[in-house]
Protein backbone atom coordinates (compact mmCIF):
# COMPACT_ATOMS: atom_id res chain seq x y z
CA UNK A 1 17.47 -2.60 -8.04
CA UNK A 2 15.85 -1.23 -11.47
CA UNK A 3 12.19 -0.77 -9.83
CA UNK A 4 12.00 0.82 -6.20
CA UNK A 5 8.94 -0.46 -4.03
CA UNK A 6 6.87 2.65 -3.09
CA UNK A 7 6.52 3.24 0.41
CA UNK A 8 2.98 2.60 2.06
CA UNK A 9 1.48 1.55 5.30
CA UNK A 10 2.40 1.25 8.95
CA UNK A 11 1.06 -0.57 12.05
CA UNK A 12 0.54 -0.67 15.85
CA UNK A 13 -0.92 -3.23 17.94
CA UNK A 14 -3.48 -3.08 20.63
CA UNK A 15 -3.44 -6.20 22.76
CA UNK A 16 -6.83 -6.50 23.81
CA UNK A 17 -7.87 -8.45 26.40
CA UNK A 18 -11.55 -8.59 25.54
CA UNK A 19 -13.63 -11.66 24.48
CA UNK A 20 -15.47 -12.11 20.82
CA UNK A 21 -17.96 -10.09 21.75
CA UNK A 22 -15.27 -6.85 21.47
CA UNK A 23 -13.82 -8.39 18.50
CA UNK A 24 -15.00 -6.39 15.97
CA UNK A 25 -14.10 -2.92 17.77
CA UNK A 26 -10.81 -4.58 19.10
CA UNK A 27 -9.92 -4.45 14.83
CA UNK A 28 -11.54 -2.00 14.25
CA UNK A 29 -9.28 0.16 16.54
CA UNK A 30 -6.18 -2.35 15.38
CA UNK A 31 -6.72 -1.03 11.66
CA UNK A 32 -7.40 2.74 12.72
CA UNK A 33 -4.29 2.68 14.75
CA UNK A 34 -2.14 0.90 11.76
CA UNK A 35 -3.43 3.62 9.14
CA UNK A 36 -2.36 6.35 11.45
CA UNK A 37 1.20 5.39 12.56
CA UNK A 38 2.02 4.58 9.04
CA UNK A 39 1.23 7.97 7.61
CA UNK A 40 3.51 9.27 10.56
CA UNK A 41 6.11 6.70 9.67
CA UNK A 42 5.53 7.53 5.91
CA UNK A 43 4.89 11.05 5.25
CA UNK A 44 6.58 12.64 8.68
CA UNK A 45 9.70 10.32 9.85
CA UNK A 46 12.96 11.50 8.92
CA UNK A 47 14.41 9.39 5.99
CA UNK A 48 17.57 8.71 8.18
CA UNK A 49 14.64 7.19 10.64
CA UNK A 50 12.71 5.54 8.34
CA UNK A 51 13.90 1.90 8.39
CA UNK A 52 14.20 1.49 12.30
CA UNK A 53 10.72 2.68 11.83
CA UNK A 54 9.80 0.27 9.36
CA UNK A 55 11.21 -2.24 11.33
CA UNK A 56 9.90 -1.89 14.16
CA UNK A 57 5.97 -1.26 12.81
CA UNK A 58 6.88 -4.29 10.95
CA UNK A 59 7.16 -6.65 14.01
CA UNK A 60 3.64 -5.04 15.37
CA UNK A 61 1.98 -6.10 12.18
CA UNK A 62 2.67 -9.80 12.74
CA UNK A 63 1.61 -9.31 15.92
CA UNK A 64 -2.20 -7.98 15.04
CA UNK A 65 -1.99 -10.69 11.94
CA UNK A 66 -1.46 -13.21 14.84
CA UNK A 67 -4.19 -11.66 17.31
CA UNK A 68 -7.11 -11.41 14.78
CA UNK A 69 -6.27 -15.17 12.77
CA UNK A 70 -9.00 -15.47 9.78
CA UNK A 71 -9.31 -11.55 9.08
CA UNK A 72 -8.27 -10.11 5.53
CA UNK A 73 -7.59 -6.52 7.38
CA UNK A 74 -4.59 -7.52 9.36
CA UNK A 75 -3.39 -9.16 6.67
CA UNK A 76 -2.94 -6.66 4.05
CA UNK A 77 -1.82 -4.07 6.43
CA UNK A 78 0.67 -6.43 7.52
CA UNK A 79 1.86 -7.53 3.65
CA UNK A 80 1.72 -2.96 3.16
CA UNK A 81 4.07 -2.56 5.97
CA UNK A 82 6.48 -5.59 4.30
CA UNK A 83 6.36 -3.50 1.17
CA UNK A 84 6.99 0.04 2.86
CA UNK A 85 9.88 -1.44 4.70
CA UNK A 86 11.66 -3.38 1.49
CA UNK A 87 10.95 0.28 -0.18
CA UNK A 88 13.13 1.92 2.37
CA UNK A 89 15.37 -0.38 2.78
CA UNK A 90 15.91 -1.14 -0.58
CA UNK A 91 18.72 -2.97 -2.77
CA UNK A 92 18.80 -7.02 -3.10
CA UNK A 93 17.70 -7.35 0.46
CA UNK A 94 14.53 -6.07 -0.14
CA UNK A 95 13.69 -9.45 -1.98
CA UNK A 96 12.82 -11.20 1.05
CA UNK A 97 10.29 -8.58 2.32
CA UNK A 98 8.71 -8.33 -0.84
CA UNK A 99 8.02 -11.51 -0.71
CA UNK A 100 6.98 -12.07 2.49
CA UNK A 101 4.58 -9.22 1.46
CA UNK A 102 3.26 -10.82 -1.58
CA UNK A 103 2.37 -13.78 0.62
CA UNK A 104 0.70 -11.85 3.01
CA UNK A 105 -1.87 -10.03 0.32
CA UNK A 106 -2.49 -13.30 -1.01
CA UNK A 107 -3.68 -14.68 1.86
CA UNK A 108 -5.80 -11.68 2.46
CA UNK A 109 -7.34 -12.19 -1.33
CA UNK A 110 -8.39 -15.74 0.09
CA UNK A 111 -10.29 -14.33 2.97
CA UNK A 112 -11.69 -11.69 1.47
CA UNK A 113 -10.77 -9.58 -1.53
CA UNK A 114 -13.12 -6.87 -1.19
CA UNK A 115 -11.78 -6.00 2.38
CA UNK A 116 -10.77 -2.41 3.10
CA UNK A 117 -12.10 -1.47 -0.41
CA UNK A 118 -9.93 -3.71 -2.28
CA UNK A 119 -6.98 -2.42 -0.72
CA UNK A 120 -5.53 -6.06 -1.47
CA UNK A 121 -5.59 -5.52 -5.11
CA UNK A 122 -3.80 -2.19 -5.09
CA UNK A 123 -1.27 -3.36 -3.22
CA UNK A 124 -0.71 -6.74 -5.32
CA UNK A 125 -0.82 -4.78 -8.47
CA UNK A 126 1.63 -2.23 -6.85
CA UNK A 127 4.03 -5.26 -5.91
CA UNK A 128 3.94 -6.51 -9.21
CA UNK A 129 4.97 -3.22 -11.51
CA UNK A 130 7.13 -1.54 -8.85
CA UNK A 131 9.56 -4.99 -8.11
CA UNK A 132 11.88 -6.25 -10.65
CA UNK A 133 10.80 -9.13 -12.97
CA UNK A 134 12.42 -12.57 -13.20
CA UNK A 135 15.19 -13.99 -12.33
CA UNK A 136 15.79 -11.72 -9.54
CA UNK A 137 11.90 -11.10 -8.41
CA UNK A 138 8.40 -11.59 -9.69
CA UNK A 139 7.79 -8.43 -11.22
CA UNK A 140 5.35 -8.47 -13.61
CA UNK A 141 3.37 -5.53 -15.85
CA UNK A 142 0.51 -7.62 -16.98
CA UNK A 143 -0.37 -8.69 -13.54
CA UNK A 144 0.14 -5.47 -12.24
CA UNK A 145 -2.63 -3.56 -14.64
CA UNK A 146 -4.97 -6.78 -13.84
CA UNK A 147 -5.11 -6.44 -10.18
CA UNK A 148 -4.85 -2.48 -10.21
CA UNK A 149 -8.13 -2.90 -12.78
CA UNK A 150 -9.66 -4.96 -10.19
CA UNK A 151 -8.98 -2.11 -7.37
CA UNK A 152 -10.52 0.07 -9.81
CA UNK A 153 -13.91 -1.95 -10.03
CA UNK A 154 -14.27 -2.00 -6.57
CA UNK A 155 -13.12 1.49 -5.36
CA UNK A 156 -13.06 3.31 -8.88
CA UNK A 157 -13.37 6.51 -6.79
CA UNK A 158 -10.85 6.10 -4.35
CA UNK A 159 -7.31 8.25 -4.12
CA UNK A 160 -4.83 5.20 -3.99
CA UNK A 161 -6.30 2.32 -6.80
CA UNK A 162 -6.06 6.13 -8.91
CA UNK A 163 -3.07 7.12 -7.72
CA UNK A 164 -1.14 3.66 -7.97
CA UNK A 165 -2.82 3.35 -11.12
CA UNK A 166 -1.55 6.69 -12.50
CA UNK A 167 1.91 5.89 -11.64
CA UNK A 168 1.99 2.51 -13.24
CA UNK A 169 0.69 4.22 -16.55
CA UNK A 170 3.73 7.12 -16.10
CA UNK A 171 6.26 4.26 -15.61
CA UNK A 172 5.02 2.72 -18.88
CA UNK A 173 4.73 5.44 -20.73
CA UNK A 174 1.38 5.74 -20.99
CA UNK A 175 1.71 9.53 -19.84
CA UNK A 176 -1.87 11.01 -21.11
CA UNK A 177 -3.91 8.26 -19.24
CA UNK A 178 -1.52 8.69 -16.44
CA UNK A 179 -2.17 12.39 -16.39
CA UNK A 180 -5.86 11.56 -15.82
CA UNK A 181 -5.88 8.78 -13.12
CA UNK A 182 -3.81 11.39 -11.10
CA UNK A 183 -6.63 14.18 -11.95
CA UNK A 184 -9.27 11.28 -10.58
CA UNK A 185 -7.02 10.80 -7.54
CA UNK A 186 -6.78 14.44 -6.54
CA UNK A 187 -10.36 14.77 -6.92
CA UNK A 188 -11.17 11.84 -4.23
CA UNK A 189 -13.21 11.93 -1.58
CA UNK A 190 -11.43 13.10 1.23
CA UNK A 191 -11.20 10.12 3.81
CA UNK A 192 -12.08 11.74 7.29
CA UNK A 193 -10.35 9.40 9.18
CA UNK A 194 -6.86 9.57 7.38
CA UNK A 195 -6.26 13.40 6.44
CA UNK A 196 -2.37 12.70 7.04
CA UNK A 197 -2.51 9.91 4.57
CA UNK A 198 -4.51 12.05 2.28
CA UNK A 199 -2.47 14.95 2.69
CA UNK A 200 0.53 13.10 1.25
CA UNK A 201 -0.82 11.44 -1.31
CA UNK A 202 -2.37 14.50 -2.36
CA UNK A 203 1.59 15.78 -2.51
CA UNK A 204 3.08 13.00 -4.27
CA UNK A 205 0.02 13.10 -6.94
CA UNK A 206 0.65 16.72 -7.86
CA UNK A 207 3.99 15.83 -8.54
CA UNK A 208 3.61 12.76 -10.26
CA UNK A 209 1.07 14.55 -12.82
CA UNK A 210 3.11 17.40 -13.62
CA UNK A 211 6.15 14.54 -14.94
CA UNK A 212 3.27 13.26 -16.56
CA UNK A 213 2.25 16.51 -18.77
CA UNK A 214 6.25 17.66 -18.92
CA UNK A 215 6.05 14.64 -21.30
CA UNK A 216 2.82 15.55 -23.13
CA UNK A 217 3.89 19.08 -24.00
């Protein structure tokens, strides 16, 4: 495959057996839990361990889709997880996933596209650049820098809509604006709640912006 599909997010379910009144906390606790176990899955599972990982977090995202029906959250972790698992998986069976994770993020978008920050347009516009274009996939540049733009409006602060931004820019070519949407990312507000996630994409911006001004020098 020309493009490889970054690896993202991961999930885990908890089956609650409370009524709408616990709802909210019930998903709350459902997205907490996701965030966390894929930054474990991501940033400190063996490669060798990675897909049966994937897999298996995979499989727990449907299941939280399924136990909170009409929420964006669920939703877009469940279309992330898709993604992370074509990434490391990889080669012409990715397709599928991708596309099942495409599907997912759109139906998020319906719901709500501001949900989780407008995680739902970093991850479309992530899709889009990092896949490979027609016939073999829907890959697309133009839609990608549309719907990162949009993440940008909404979280123009944030370390991933920067980050994701960055390395579409460095893929392109684009290598001095890259350079600076991975300055913006490393300067993020730290996220309390997610300092393993941080943590690595603190990592994989350093390196990304030093390929960036190897090719400005």
């Amino acid at each position: 495959m020309k493009k490889a599909i970054t690896a993202w997010f991961v999930a885990a379910l908890l089956l609650a057996g409370g009524g709408a009144a616990n709802a909210g906390s019930d998903l709350d606790q459902t997205i907490a839990d996701l965030q966390h176990r894929w930054a474990v899955a991501n940033y400190q599972t063996p490669d060798d361990r990675k897909e049966d990982a994937f897999a298996a977090l995979a499989k727990r995202a449907h299941e939280a889709t399924l136990a909170f029906p009409g929420h964006a959250e669920p939703l877009i972790w469940e279309g992330i997880i898709l993604g992370t698992y074509a990434g490391v998986k990889g080669g012409l069976g990715a397709l599928g996933l991708v596309s099942d994770a495409k599907a997912r993020l759109e139906a998020a978008a319906a719901i709500d596209p501001n949900a989780l920050n407008g995680s739902v347009y970093t991850s479309l516009g992530s899709l889009y650049y990092q896949v490979p274009g027609w016939p073999l996939s829907f890959g697309d540049d133009d839609r990608a820098r549309a719907y990162l733009k949009k993440a940008l409006a909404i979280n123009p602060d944030g370390i991933d809509p920067n980050y994701f931004y960055g390395d579409f820019l460095l893929e392109n070519g684009d290598y001095e604006a890259a350079a600076k949407a991975f300055e913006k990312a490393l300067k993020a507000p730290a996220r309390p709640d997610r300092p393993l996630a941080d943590k690595g994409r603190r990592a994989e911006a350093r390196a990304k912006i030093e390929i960036a001004r190897a090719h400005i020098e």
